[in-house]
Protein backbone atom coordinates (compact mmCIF):
# COMPACT_ATOMS: atom_id res chain seq x y z
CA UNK A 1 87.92 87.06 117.59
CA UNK A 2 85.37 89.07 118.47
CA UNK A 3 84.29 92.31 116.92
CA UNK A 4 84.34 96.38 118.06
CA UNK A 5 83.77 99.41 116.23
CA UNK A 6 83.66 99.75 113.07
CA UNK A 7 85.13 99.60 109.82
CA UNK A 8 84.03 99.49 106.25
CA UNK A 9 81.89 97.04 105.52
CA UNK A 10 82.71 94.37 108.48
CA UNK A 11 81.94 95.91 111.52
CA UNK A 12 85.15 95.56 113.81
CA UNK A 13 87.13 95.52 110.67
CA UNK A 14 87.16 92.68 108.31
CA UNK A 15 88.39 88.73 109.90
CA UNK A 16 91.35 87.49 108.66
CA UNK A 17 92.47 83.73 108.75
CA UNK A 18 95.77 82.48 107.73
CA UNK A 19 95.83 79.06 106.95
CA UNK A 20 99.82 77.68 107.83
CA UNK A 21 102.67 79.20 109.58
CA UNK A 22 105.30 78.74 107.29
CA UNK A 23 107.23 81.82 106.55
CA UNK A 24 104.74 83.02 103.68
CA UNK A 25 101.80 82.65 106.26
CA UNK A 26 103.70 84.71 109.15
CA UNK A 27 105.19 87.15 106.32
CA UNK A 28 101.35 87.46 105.55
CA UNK A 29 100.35 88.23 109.31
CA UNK A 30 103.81 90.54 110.14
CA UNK A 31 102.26 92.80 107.53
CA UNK A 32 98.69 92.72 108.28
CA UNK A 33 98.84 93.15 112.18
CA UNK A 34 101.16 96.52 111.73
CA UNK A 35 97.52 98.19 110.62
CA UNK A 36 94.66 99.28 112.39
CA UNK A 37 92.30 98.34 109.62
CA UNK A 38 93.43 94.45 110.46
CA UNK A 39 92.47 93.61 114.24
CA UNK A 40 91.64 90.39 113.98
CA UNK A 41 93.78 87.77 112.46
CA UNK A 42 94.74 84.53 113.52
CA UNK A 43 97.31 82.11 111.79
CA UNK A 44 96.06 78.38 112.04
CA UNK A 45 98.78 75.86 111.76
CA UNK A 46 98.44 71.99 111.59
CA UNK A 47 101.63 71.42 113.28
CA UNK A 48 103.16 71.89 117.09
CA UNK A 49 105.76 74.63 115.30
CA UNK A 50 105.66 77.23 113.50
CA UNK A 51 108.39 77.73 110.29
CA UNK A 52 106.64 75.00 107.96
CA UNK A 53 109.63 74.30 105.61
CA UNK A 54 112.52 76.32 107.86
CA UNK A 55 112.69 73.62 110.42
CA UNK A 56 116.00 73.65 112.67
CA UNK A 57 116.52 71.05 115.23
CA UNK A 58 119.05 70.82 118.02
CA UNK A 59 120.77 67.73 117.22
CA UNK A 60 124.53 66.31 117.75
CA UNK A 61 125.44 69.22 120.69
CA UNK A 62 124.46 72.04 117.85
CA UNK A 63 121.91 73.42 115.45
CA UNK A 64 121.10 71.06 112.53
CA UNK A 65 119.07 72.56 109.09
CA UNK A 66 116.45 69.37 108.34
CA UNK A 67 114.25 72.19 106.54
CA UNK A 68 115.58 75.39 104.24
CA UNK A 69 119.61 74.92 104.73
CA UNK A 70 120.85 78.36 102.59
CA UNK A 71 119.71 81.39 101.98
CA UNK A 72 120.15 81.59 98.40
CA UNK A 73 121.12 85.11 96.88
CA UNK A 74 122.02 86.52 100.12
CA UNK A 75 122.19 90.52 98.35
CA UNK A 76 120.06 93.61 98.68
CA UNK A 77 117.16 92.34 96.52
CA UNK A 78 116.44 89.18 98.94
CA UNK A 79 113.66 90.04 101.61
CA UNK A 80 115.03 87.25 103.49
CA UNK A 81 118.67 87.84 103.42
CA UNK A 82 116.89 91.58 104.58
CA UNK A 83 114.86 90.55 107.04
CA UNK A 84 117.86 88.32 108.66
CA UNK A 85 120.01 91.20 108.84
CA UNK A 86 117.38 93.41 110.39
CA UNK A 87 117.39 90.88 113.24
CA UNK A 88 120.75 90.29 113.79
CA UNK A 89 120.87 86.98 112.53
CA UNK A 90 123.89 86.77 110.35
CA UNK A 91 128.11 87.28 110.69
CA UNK A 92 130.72 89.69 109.19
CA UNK A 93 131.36 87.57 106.33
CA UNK A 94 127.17 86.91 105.88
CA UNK A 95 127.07 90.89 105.85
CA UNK A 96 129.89 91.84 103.74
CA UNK A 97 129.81 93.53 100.69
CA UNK A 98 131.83 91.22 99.32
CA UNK A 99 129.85 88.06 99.78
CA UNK A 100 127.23 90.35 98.07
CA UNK A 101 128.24 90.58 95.16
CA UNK A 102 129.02 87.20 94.04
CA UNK A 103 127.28 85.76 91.14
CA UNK A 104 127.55 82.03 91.45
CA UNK A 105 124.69 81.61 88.40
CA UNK A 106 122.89 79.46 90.89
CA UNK A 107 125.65 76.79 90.41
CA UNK A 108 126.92 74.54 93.78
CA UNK A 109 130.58 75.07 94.23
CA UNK A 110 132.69 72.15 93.01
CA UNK A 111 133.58 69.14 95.63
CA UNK A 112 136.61 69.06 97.61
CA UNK A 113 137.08 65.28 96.73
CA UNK A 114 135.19 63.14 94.84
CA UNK A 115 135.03 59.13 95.74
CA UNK A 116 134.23 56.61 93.07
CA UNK A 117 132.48 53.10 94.04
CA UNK A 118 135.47 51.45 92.96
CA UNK A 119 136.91 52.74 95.88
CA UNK A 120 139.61 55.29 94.14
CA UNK A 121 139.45 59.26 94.03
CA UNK A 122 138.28 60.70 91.08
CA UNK A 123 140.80 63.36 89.96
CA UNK A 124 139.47 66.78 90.15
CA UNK A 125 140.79 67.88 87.31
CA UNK A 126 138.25 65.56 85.64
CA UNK A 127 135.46 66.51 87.96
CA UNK A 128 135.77 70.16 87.26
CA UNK A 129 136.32 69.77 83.39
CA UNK A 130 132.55 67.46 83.55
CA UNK A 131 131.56 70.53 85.71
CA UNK A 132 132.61 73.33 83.26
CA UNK A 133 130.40 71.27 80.81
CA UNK A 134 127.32 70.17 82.76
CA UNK A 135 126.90 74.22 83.79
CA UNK A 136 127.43 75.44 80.55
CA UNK A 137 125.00 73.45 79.37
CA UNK A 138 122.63 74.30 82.13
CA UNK A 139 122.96 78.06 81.53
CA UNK A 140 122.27 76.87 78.29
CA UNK A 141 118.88 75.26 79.33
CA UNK A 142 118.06 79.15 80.35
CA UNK A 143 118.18 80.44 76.79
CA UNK A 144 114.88 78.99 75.39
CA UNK A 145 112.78 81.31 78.04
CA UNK A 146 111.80 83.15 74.54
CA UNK A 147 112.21 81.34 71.67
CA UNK A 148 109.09 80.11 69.38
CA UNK A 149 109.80 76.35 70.72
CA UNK A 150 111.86 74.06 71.90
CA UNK A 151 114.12 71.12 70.33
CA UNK A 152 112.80 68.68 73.51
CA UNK A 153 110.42 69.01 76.14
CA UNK A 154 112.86 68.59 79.12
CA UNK A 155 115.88 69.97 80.47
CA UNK A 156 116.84 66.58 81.23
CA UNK A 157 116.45 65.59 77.31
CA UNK A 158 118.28 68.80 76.37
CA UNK A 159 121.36 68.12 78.36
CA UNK A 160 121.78 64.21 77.40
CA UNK A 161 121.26 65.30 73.68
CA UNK A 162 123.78 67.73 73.95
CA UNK A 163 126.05 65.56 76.25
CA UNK A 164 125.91 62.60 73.57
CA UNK A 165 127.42 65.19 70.65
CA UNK A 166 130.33 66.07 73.07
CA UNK A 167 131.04 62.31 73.90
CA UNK A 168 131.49 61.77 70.08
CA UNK A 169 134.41 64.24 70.25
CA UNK A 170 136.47 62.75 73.83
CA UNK A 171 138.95 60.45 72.57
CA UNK A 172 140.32 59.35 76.09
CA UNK A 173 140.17 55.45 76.43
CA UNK A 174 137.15 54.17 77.45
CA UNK A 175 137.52 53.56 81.03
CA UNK A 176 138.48 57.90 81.34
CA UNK A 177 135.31 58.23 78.84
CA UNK A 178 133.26 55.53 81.36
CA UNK A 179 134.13 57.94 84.14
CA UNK A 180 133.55 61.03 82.61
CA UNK A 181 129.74 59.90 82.05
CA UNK A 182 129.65 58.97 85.58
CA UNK A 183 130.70 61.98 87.05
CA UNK A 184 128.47 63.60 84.77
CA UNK A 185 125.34 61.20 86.15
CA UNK A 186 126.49 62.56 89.70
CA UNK A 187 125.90 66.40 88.49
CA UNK A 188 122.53 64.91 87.26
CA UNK A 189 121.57 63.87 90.62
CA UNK A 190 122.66 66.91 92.23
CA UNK A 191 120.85 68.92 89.86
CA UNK A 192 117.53 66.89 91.07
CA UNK A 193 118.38 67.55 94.52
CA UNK A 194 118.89 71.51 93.22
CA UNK A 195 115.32 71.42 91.60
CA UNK A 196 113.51 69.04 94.07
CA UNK A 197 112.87 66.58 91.43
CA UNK A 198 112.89 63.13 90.35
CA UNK A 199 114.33 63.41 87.24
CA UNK A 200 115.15 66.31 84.52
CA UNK A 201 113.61 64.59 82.44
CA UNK A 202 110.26 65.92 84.35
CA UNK A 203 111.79 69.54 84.56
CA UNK A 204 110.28 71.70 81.80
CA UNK A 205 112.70 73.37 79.29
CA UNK A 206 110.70 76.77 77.96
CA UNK A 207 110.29 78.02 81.26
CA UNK A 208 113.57 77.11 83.06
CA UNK A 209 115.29 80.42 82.63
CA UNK A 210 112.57 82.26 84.44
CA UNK A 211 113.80 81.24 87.74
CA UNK A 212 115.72 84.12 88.89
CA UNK A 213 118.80 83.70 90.41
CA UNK A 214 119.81 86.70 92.61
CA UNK A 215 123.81 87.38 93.32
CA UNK A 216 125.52 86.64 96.63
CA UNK A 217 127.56 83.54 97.94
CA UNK A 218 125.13 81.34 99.60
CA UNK A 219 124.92 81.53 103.54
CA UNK A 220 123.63 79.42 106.32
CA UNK A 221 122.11 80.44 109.48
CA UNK A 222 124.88 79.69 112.55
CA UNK A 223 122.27 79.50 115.16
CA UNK A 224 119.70 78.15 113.08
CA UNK A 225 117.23 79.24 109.73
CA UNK A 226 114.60 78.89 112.31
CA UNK A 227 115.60 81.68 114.62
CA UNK A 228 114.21 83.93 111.44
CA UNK A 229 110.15 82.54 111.91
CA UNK A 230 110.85 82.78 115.61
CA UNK A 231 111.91 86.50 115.41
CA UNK A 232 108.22 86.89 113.20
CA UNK A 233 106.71 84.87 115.60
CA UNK A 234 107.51 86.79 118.25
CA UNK A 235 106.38 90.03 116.28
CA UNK A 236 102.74 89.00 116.39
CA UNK A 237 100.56 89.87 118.88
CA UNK A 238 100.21 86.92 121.76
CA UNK A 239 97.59 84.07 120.58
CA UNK A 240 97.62 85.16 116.93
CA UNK A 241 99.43 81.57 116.27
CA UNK A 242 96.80 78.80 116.94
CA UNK A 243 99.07 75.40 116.65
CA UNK A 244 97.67 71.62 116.09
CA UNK A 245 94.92 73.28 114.38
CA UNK A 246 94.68 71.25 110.59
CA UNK A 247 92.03 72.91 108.55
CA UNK A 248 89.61 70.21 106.90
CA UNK A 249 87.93 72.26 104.19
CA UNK A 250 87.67 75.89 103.24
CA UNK A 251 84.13 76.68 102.43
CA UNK A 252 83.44 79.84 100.39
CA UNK A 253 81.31 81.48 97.86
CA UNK A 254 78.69 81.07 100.95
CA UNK A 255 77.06 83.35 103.42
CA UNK A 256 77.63 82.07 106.64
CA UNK A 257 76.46 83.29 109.64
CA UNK A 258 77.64 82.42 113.52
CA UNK A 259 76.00 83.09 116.74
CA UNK A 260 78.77 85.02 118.20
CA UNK A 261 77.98 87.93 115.59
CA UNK A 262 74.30 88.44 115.03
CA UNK A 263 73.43 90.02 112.12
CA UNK A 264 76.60 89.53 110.12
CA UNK A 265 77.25 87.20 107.51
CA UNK A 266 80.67 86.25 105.91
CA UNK A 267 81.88 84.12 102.59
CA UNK A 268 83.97 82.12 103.75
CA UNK A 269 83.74 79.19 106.75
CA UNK A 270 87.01 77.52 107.94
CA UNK A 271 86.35 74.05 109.17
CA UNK A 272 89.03 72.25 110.80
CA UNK A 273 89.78 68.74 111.36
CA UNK A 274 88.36 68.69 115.28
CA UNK A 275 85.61 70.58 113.84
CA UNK A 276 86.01 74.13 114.86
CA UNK A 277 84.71 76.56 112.17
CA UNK A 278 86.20 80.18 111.91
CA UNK A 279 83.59 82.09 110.08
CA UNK A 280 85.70 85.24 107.97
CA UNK A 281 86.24 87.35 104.94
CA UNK A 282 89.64 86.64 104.01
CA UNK A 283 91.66 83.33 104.09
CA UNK A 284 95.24 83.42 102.91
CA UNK A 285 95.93 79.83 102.00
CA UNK A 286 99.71 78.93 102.07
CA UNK A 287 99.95 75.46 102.69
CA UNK A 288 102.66 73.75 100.65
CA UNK A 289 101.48 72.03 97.24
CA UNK A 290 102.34 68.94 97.70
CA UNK A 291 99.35 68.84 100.43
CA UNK A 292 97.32 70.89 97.96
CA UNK A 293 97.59 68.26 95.00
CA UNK A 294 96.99 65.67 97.78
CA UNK A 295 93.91 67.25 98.99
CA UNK A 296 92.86 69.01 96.14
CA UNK A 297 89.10 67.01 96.36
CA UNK A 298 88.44 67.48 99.70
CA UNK A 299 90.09 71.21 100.64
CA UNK A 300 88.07 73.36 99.01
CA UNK A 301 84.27 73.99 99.05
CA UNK A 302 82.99 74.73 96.11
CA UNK A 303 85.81 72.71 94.43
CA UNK A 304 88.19 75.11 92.83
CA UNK A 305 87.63 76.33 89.68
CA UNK A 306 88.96 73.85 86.71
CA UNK A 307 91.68 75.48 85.51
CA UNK A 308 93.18 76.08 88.71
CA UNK A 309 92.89 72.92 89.69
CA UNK A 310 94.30 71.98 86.82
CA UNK A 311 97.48 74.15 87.04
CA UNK A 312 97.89 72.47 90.83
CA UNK A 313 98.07 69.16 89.29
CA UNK A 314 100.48 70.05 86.48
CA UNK A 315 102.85 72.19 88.11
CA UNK A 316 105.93 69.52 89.54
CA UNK A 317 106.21 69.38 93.24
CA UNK A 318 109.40 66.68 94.30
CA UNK A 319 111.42 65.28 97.51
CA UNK A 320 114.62 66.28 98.73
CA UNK A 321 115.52 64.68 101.78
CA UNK A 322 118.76 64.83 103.75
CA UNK A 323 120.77 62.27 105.73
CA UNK A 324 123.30 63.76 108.43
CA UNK A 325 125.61 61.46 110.08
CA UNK A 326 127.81 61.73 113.17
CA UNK A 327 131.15 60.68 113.60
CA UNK A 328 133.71 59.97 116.36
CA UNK A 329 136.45 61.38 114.25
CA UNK A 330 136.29 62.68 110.79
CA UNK A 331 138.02 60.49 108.02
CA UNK A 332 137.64 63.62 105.74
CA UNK A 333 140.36 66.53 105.52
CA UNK A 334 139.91 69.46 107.67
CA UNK A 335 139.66 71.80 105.14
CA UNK A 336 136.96 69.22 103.05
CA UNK A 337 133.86 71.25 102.50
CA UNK A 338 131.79 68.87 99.97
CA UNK A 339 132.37 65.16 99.21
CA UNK A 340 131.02 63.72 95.86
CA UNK A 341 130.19 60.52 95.33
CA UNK A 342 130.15 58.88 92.11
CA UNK A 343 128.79 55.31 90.98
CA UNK A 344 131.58 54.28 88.06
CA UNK A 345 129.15 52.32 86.06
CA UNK A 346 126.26 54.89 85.88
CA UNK A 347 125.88 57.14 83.15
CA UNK A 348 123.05 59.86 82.08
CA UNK A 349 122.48 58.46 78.89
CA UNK A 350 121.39 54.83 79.78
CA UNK A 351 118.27 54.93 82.07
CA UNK A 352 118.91 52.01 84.39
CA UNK A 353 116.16 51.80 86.84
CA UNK A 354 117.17 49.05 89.50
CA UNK A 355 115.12 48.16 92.15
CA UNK A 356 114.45 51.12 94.35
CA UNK A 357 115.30 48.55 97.72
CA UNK A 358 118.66 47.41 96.02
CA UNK A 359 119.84 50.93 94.57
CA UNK A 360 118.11 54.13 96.58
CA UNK A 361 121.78 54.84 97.61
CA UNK A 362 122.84 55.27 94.15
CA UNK A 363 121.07 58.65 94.36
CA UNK A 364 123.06 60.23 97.24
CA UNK A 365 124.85 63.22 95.58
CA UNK A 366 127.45 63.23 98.18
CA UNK A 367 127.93 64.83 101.66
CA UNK A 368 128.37 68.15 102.78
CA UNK A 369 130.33 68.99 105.72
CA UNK A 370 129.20 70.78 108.23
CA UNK A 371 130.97 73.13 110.77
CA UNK A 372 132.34 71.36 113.48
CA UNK A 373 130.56 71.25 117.03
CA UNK A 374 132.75 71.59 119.34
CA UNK A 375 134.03 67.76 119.24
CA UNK A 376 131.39 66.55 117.33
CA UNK A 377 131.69 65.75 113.61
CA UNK A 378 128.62 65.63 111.06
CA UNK A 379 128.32 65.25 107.61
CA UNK A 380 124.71 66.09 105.74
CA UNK A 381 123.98 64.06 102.59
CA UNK A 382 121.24 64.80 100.13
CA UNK A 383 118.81 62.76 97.64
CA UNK A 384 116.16 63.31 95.73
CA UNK A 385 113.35 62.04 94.25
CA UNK A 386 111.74 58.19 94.24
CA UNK A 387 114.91 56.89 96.18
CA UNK A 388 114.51 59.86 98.90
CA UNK A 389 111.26 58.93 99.47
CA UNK A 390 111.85 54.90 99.26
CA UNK A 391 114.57 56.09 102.07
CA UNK A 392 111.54 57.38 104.56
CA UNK A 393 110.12 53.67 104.65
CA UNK A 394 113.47 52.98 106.09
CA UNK A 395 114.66 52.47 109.88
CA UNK A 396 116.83 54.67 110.80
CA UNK A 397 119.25 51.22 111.84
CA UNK A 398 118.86 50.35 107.71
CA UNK A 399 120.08 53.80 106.60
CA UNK A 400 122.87 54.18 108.99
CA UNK A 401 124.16 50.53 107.71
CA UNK A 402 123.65 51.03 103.96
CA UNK A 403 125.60 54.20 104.39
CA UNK A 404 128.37 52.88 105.93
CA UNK A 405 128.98 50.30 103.84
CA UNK A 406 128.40 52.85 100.88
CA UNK A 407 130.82 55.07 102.30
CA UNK A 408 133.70 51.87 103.06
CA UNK A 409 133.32 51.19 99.61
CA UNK A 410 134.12 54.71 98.08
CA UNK A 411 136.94 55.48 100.43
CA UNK A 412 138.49 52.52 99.77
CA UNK A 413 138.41 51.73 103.80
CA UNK A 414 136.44 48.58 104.57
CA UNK A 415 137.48 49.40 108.48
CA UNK A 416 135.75 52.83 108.72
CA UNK A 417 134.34 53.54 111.64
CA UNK A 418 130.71 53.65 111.16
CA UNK A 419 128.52 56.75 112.34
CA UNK A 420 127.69 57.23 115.85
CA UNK A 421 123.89 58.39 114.88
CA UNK A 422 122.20 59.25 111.74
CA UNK A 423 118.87 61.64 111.48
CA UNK A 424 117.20 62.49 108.37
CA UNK A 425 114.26 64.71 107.49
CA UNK A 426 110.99 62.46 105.90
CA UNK A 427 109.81 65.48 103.70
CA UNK A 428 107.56 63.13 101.80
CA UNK A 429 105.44 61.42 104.42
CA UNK A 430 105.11 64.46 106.37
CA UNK A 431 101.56 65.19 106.07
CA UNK A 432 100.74 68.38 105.95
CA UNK A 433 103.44 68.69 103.63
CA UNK A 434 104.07 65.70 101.04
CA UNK A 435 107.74 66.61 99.91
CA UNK A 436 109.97 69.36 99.71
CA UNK A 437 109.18 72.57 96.99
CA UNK A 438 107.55 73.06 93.36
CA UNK A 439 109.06 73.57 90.19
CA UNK A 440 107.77 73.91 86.68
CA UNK A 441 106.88 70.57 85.32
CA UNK A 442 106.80 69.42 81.77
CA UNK A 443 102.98 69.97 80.66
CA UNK A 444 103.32 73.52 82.83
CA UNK A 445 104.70 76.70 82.53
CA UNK A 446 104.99 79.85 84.70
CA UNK A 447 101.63 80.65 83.63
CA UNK A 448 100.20 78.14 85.96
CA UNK A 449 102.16 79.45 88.96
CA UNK A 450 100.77 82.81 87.98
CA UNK A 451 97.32 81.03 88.02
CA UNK A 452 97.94 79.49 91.56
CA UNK A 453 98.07 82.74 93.05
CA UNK A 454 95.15 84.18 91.79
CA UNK A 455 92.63 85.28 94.54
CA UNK A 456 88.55 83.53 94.29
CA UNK A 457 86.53 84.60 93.14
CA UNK A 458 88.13 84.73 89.96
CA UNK A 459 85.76 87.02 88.16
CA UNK A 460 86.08 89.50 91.21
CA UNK A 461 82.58 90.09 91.35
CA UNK A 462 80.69 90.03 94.80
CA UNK A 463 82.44 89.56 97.42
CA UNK A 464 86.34 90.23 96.79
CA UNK A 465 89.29 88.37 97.95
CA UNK A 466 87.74 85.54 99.99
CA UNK A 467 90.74 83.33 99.19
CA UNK A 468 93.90 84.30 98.80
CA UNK A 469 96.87 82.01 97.94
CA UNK A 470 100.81 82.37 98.97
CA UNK A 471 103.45 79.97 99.40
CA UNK A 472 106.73 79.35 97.15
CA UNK A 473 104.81 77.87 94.55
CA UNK A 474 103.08 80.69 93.84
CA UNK A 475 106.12 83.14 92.69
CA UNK A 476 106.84 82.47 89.11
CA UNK A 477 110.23 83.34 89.15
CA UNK A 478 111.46 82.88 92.81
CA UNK A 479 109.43 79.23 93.41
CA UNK A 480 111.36 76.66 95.57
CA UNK A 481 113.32 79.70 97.81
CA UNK A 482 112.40 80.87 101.17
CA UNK A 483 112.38 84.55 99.67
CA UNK A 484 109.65 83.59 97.14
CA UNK A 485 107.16 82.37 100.16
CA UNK A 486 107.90 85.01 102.50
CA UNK A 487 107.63 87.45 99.02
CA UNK A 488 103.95 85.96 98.38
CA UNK A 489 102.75 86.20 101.73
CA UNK A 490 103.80 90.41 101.49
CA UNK A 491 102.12 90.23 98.03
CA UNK A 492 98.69 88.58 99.42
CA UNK A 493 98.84 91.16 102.56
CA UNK A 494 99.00 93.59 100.84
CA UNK A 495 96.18 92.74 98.28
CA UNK A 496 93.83 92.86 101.36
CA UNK A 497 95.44 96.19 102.55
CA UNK A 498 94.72 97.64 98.86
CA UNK A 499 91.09 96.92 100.01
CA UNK A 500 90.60 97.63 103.29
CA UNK A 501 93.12 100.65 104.01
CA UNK A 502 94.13 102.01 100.35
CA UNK A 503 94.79 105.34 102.31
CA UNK A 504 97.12 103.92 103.99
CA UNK A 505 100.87 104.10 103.29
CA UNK A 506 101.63 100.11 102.60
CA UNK A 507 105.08 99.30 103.72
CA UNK A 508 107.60 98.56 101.04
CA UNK A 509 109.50 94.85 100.81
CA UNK A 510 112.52 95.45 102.72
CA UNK A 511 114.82 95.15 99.45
């Protein structure tokens, strides 16, 4: 990093460092090495790869999504959908106007067949009617964005009170009525797994209808979500990524000054965990926030300022792991695209909390099926929450049994063959990480997202911009999406290019 010529008031231009190389921190870079006024930037990441939360892994003879799985909203106004495009990433189908211009309200498609634990199918008839109800209810959730208050604090609450009126009115016997719950609990779960949660009951109601949904039928990557970072990796110049590099502490507000530029002084210092320091003007800090909350004591120095630390600690930030499996041969139809499972004695209006050893499973919304490799066969299950992160203590030898005796016991088949291999993503004990994406937590609202990505100094006195935040936490109305990160990390670049190269013509979002 050293410095030449001259410009503004860093000679050589001002010194950039990017802390993470998720796709908010390479968004971030993309934009800022395109300009002159930028020439020295470097992206620091903790980890041997770059992507962050887009983490693809060659796995069972194909590509395998343990990270970001869909790109959700795939339409004109999603940079990433965009961006994918632009490299030749996606199909026909991904492309077509058609698959545009879907509005699917942000709701998963309904399963292809649904298992009970008692070993039956549950019609889908039934499934669909619970389905019609649970959504409507959700897009009901959306309404409060404006009124004066709400009738609970949770979306969680909201939805049980509402779902206890409609019981009042079924007049099936009670076994159809038992069911009905049940499938209902199983649209509970997968609505965790949708908001990376725990439990609705943690989900704020006010601000739930600010997440924006955008149209288009979700799409997947067919060579991998991955090849997307690798396309912006390969944009940057050569040796802008520095990997195993985990920053220690961020010290700003300072005037630091380093042998290797006599004379100058900068705000901020860098330290890393090997104890490098990067001495600079401008840090872009993207890291997830589960890391943040975890390191909120220790990352920043001068501690943050109270009420942003305060808005880190209240905004929600959950787990949502998933579990693929591999079989021989499938024992699901070949047209089956999503298999639900449903526990017949559980219900979302009794909170029975077994023991998180003796009931994780219970979690498991089901399986998704994923194209076929060739001969090879997966299916990719998904839980949320306490249980997903009770799974990480697991072996992988004690997942791959539980599931197949789960799985026995819903098909009915207590001679199924059990998987060849299992892998799972550990979301929650990665640590740089510490689970899987934010969302707006009773006790928060957008506000505090807002507040997250406010640059220090906050009064914008002295020295401007010397830390910068990004990351899908940050977007109020696009948090937990790939397009909100990569969406902050344009926003913070171009904060920086407002100050250093206003006469320059910024580039536009792709959108």
């Amino acid at each position: 990093m050293e410095a030449t010529g001259s410009v503004g008031k860093a000679p050589g231009g001002p010194r950039v460092l990017v802390v993470g190389g998720g796709i908010a921190g390479l968004g971030a870079a993309q934009r800022l090495c395109g300009h002159s006024a930028f020439p020295h930037l470097r992206v620091l990441e903790a980890t041997a790869r770059a992507g962050g939360r887009i983490r693809s892994e060659r796995s069972f003879g194909g590509v395998v999504e343990v990270g970001a799985h869909w790109i959700h909203g795939p339409s004109r106004g999603n940079p990433v959908f965009q961006l994918a495009a632009e490299y030749g990433l996606l199909g026909e189908k991904e492309l077509s106007e058609e698959n545009q211009l879907v509005e699917t309200g942000g709701h998963v498609g309904l399963p292809s067949v649904s298992y009970a634990s008692s070993g039956a199918r549950v019609s889908l008839q039934l499934v669909a009617e619970m389905a019609t109800l649970f959504y409507g209810l959700i897009d009901q959730t959306r309404e409060f964005l404006h009124a004066a208050e709400t009738p609970v604090p949770s979306v969680g609450e909201y939805l049980k009170k509402e779902i206890g009126q409609h019981v009042t009115g079924w007049t099936e016997d009670e076994e159809t009525r038992k069911l009905k719950l049940a499938v209902l609990n199983s649209f509970f779960n997968l609505e965790c797994c949708v908001s990376g949660t725990h439990s609705m009951d943690l989900v704020a109601l006010a601000p739930f209808g600010e997440y924006t949904v955008l149209p288009g039928l979700d799409c997947t990557f067919s060579k991998g979500y991955q090849g997307l970072t690798n396309c912006m990796m390969a944009s940057l110049p050569e040796d802008t990524v520095v990997f195993e590099k985990p920053v220690k502490t961020i010290h700003w507000n300072g005037s630091f000054q380093e042998a290797a530029f006599p004379g100058e002084t900068f705000p901020v210092s860098v330290e890393c965990e090997d104890g490098d320091r990067f001495p600079v003007h401008h840090v872009i800090v993207t890291v997830p926030l589960g890391f943040l909350k975890e390191r909120l004591d220790t990352f920043f120095d001068p501690p943050l300022p109270a009420e942003k630390a305060e808005a880190i600690r209240k905004i929600g930030f959950g787990t949502n792991n998933k579990i693929f499996l591999e079989f021989e041969e499938p024992f699901w139809e070949p047209d089956c695209q999503l298999i639900q499972l449903v526990w017949d004695d559980s219900s979302p209006l009794e909170d029975a909390a077994p023991a998180l050893q003796d009931a994780w499973f219970r979690k498991l919304i089901g399986f998704v099926v994923l194209p076929a490799f060739a001969s090879v066969h997966v299916l990719c299950g998904f839980i949320a929450g306490l249980e997903s992160e009770f799974m990480e203590t697991l072996s992988d030898e004690e997942v791959l049994l539980c599931l197949t005796q789960v799985l026995r016991r819903m098909t009915g088949n207590p001679q199924l063959p059990a998987p060849k291999s299992v892998l799972r993503s550990c979301w929650h004990s990665a640590p740089y990480t510490r689970g899987s994406y934010s969302y707006v937590a009773v006790g928060s609202t957008g506000g505090d997202l807002d507040l997250l990505a406010q640059p220090l100094p906050a009064d914008g006195a002295g020295a401007q911009l010397q830390i910068l935040f990004a990351g899908e936490a940050t977007h109020r109305t696009f948090y937990s999406t790939t397009h909100g990160a990569l969406l902050s990390g344009w926003r913070e670049a171009d904060r920086l290019l407002s100050l250093w190269a206003p006469q320059v013509q910024q580039p536009r979002p792709r959108l």
